[in-house]
C-alpha atoms as a PDB file:
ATOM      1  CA  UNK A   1       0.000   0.000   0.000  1.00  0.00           C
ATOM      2  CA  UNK A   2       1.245   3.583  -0.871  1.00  0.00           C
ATOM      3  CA  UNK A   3       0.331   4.557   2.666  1.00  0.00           C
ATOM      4  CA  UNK A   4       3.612   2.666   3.890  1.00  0.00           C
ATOM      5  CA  UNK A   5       5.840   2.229   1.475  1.00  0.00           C
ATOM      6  CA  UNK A   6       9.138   4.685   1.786  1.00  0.00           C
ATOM      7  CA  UNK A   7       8.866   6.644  -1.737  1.00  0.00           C
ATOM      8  CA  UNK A   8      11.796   8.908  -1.087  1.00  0.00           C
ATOM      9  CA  UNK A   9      14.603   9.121  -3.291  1.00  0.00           C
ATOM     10  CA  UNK A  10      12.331   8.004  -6.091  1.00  0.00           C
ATOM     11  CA  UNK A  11      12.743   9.608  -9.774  1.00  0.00           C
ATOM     12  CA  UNK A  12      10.220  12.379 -10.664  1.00  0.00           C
ATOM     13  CA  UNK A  13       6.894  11.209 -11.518  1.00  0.00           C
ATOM     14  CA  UNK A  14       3.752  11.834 -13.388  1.00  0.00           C
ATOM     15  CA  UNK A  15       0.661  11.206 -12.787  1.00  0.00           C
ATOM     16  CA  UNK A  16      -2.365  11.326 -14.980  1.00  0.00           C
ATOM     17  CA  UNK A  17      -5.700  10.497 -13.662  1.00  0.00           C
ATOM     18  CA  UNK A  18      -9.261  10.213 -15.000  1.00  0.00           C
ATOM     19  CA  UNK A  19     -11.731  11.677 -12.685  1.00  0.00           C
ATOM     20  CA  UNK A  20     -14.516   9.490 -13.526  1.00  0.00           C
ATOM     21  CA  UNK A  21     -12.292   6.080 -12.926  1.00  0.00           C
ATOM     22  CA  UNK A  22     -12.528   3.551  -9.844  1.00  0.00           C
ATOM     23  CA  UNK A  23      -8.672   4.116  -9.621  1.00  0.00           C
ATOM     24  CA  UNK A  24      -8.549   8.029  -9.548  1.00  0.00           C
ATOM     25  CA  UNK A  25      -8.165   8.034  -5.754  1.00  0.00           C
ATOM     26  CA  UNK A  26      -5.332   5.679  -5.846  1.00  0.00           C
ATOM     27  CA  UNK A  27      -3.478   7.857  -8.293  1.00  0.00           C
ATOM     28  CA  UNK A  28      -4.278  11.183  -6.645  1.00  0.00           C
ATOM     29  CA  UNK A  29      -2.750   9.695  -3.178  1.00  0.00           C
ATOM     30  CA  UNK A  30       0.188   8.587  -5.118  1.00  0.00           C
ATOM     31  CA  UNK A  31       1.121  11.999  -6.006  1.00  0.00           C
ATOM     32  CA  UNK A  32       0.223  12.934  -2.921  1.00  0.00           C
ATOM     33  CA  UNK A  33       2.010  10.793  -0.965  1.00  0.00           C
ATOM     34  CA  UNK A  34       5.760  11.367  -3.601  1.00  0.00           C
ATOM     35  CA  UNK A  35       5.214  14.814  -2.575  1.00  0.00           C
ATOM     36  CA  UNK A  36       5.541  14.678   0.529  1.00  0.00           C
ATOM     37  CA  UNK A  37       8.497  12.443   0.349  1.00  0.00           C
ATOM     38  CA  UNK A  38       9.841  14.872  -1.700  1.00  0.00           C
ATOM     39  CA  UNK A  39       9.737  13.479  -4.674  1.00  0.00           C
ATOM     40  CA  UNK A  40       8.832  15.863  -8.183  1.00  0.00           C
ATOM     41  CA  UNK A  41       5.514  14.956  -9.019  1.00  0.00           C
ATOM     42  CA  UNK A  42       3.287  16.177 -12.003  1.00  0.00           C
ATOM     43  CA  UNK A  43       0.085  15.589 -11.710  1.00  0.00           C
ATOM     44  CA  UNK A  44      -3.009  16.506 -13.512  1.00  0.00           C
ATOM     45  CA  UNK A  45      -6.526  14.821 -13.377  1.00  0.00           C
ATOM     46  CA  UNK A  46      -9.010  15.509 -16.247  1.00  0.00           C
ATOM     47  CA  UNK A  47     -12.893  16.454 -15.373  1.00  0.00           C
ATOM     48  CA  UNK A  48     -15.370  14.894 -16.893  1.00  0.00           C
ATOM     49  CA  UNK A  49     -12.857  11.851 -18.557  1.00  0.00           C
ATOM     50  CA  UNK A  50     -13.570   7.992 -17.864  1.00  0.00           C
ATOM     51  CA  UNK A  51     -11.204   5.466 -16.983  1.00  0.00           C
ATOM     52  CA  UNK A  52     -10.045   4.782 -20.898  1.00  0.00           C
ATOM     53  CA  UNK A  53     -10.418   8.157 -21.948  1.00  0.00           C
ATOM     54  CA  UNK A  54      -6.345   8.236 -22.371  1.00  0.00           C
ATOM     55  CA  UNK A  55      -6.244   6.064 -25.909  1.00  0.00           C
ATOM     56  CA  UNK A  56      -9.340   8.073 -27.494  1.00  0.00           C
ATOM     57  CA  UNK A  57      -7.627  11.438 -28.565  1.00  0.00           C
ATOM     58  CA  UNK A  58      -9.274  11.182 -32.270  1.00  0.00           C
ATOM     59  CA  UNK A  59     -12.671  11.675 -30.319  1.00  0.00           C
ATOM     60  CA  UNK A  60     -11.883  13.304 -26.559  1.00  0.00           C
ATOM     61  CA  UNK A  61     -10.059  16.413 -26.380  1.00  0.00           C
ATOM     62  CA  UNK A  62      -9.392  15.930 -23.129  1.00  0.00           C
ATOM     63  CA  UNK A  63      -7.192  12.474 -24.171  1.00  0.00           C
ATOM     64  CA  UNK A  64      -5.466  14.744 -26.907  1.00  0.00           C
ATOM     65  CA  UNK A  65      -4.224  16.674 -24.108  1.00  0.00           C
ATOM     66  CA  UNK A  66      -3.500  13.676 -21.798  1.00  0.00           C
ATOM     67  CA  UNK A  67      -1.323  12.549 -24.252  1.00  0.00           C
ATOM     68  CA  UNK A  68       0.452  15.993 -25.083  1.00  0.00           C
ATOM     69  CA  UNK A  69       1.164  16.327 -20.998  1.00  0.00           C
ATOM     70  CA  UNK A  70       2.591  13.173 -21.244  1.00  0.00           C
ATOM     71  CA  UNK A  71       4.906  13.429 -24.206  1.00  0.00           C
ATOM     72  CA  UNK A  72       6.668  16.612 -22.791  1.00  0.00           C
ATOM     73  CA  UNK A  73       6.580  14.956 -19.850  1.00  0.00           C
ATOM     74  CA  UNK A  74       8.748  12.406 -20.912  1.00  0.00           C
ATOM     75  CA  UNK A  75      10.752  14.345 -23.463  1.00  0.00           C
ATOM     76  CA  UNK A  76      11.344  16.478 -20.472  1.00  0.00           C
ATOM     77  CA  UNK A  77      12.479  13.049 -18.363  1.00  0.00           C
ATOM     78  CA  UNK A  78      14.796  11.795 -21.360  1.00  0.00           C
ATOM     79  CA  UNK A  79      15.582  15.301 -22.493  1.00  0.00           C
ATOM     80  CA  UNK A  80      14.327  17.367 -25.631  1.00  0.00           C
ATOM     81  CA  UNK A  81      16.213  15.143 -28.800  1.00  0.00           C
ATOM     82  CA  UNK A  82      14.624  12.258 -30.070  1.00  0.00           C
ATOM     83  CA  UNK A  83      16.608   9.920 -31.607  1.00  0.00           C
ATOM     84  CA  UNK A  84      15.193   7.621 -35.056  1.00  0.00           C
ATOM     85  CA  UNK A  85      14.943   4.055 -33.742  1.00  0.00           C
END
């Protein structure tokens, strides 16, 4: 359970929650919880999205934007180049 494990010295996270999703509460105390282990946490949870709302960006704006946050988010973890695979 998050409420006991040690999370300090863990890498910066991100967090992305739905808030219409049995496991938003989870995710919210996760970020909570890093926080105040001191741990860099972005987190954002989108109003009005369901639980798969993440993998529907051709038809919820709100999952367009989930993805964006995500993408600089780990561009901004790995740094800004991309190498070609």
């Amino acid at each position: 359970m998050v409420e006991n494990a040690d999370l300090t010295g863990l890498p910066s996270s991100t967090v992305i929650c739905a808030e219409i999703d049995p496991l938003r509460s989870e995710g919210e105390l996760l970020a909570e919880r890093l926080e105040q282990a001191g741990v860099e946490v972005r987190h954002k949870t989108f109003h009005g999205s369901t639980h798969e709302f993440f993998g529907m960006a051709m038809v919820v704006p709100d999952a367009a934007a989930a993805q964006t946050f995500a993408a600089h988010e780990l561009k901004r973890a790995f740094g800004t180049a991309i190498l070609p695979i």
